[in-house]
Protein backbone atom coordinates (compact mmCIF):
# COMPACT_ATOMS: atom_id res chain seq x y z
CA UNK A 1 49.62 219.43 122.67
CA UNK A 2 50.30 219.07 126.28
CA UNK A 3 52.29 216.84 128.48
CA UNK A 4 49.66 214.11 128.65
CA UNK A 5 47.26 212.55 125.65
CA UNK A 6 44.17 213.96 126.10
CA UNK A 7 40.67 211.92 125.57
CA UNK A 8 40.12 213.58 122.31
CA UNK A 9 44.74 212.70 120.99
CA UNK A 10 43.15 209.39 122.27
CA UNK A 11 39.73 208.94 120.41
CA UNK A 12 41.52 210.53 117.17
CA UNK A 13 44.39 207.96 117.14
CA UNK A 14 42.11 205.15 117.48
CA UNK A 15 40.17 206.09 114.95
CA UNK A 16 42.97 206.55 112.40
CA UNK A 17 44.62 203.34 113.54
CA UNK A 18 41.14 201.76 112.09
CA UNK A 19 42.15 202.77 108.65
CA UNK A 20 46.17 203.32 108.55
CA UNK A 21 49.28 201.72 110.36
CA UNK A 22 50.10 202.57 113.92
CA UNK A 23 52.90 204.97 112.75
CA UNK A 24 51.02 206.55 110.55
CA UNK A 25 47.90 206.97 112.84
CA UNK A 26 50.31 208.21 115.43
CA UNK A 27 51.65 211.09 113.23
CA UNK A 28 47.98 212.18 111.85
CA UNK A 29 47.12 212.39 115.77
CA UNK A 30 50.30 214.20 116.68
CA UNK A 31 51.05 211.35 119.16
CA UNK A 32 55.55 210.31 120.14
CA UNK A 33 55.34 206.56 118.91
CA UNK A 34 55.80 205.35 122.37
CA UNK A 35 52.76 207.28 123.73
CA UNK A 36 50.77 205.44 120.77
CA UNK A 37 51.71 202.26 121.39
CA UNK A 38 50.71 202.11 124.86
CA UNK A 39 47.20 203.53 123.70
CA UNK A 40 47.26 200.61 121.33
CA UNK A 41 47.74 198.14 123.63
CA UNK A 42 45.47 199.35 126.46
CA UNK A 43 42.85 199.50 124.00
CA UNK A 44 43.57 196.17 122.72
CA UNK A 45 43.57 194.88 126.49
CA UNK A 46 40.24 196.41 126.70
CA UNK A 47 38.91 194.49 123.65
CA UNK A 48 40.36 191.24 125.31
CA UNK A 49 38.50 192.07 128.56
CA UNK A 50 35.20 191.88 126.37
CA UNK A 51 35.64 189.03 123.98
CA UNK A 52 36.23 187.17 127.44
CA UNK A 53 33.33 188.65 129.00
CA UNK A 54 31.03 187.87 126.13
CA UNK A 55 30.09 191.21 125.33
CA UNK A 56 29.66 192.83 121.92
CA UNK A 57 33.15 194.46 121.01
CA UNK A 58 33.74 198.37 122.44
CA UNK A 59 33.40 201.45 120.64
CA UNK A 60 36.56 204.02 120.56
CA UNK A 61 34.24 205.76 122.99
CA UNK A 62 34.10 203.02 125.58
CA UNK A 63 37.85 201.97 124.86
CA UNK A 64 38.35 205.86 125.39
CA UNK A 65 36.59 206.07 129.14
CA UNK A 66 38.72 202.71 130.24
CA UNK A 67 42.27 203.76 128.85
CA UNK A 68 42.49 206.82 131.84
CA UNK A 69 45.96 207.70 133.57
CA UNK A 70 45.97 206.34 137.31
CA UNK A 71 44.90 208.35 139.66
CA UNK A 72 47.65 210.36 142.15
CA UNK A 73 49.98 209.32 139.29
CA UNK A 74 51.86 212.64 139.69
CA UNK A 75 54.85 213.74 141.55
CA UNK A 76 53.98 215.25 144.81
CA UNK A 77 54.98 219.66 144.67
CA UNK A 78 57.84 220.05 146.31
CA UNK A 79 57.13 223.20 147.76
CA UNK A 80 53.43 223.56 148.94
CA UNK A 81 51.42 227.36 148.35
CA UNK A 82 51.55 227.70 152.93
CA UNK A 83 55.07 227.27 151.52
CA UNK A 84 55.57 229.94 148.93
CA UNK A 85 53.76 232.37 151.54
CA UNK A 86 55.99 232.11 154.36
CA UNK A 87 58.83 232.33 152.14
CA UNK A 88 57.23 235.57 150.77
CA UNK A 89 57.25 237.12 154.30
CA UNK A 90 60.79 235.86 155.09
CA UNK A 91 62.39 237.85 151.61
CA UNK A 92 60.21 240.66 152.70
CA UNK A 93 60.79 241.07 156.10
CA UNK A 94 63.11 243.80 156.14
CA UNK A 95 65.97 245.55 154.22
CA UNK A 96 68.72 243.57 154.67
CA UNK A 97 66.10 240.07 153.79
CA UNK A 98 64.83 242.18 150.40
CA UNK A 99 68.45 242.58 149.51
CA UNK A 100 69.56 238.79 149.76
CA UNK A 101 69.41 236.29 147.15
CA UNK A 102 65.74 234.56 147.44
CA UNK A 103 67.95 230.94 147.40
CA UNK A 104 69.91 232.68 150.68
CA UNK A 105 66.44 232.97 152.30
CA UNK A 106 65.11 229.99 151.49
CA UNK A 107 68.12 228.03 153.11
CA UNK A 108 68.00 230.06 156.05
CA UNK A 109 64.49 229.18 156.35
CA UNK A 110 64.98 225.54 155.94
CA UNK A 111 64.24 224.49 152.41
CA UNK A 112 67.51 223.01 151.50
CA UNK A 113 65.93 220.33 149.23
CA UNK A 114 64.44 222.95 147.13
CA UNK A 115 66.30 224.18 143.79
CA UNK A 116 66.98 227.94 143.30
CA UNK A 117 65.10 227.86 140.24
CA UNK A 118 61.93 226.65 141.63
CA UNK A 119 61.92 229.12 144.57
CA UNK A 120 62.54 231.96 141.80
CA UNK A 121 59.63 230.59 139.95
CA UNK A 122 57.02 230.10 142.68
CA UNK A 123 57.64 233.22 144.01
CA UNK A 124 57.73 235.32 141.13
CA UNK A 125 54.43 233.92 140.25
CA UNK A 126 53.13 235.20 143.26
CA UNK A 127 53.98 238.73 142.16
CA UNK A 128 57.49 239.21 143.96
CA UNK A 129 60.27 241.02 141.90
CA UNK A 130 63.75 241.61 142.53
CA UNK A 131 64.01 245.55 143.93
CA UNK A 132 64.91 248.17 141.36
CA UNK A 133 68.52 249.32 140.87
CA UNK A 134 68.30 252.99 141.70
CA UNK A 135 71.67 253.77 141.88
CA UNK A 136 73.07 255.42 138.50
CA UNK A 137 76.66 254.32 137.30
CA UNK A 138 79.53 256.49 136.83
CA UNK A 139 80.97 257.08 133.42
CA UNK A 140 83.56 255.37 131.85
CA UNK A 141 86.58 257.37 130.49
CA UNK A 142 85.67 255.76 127.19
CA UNK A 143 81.75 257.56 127.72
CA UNK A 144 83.49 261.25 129.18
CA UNK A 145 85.07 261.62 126.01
């Protein structure tokens, strides 16, 4: 399951909580406890919103299409793709850039609010590896004998 309850975690736990307890309904749907109890009460919200409206009480569907995450809830990226590019060129831009730490670079090109990890991981999904060690190591005494 992913970060988020899809429609479908959603429809299923619903539908369970119609016939077992909420913790029991939560673990059938492979829902945390917390994540099902705000399900529950958006859904029961919903139902409010009807019985005051008049109308005839909602189906899991409906109660489904009306329990949705809000929109531009996420974090903004903190490093943009126009980004990741122009970092690219700046590790690549020579032999002494290809040879520094990709953190080094991205200082050095302004990006101090940017973790190491996350440069290493945007830019290695873009297809850029660390350069080959080519240079062979001498023997230990240990390996001559």
């Amino acid at each position: 399951m992913g970060k988020h309850a899809t429609d479908v975690d959603k429809a299923v736990f619903l539908t369970y909580l119609l016939y077992v307890y909420q913790a029991e309904a939560a673990r059938r749907a492979g829902l945390a406890k917390s994540t099902a109890t705000d399900i529950k009460n958006a859904a029961a919200d919903v139902q409010i919103r009807y019985d005051e409206e008049g109308l005839n009480p909602p189906s899991i569907q409906e109660q489904v299409e009306q329990i949705k995450r809000k929109e531009g809830s996420k974090r903004p990226k903190k490093i943009t793709d126009k980004e990741v590019i122009k970092l690219i060129k700046a590790c690549t831009l020579n032999k002494t850039q290809r040879k520094k730490f990709w953190h080094i670079v991205s200082k050095e090109e302004g990006f101090f609010d940017v973790h190491r990890r996350t440069i290493k991981k945007k830019l290695r999904a873009r297809g850029l590896r660390r350069r080959k060690s080519t240079k062979k190591l001498g023997l230990t005494e240990i390996q001559k004998a």
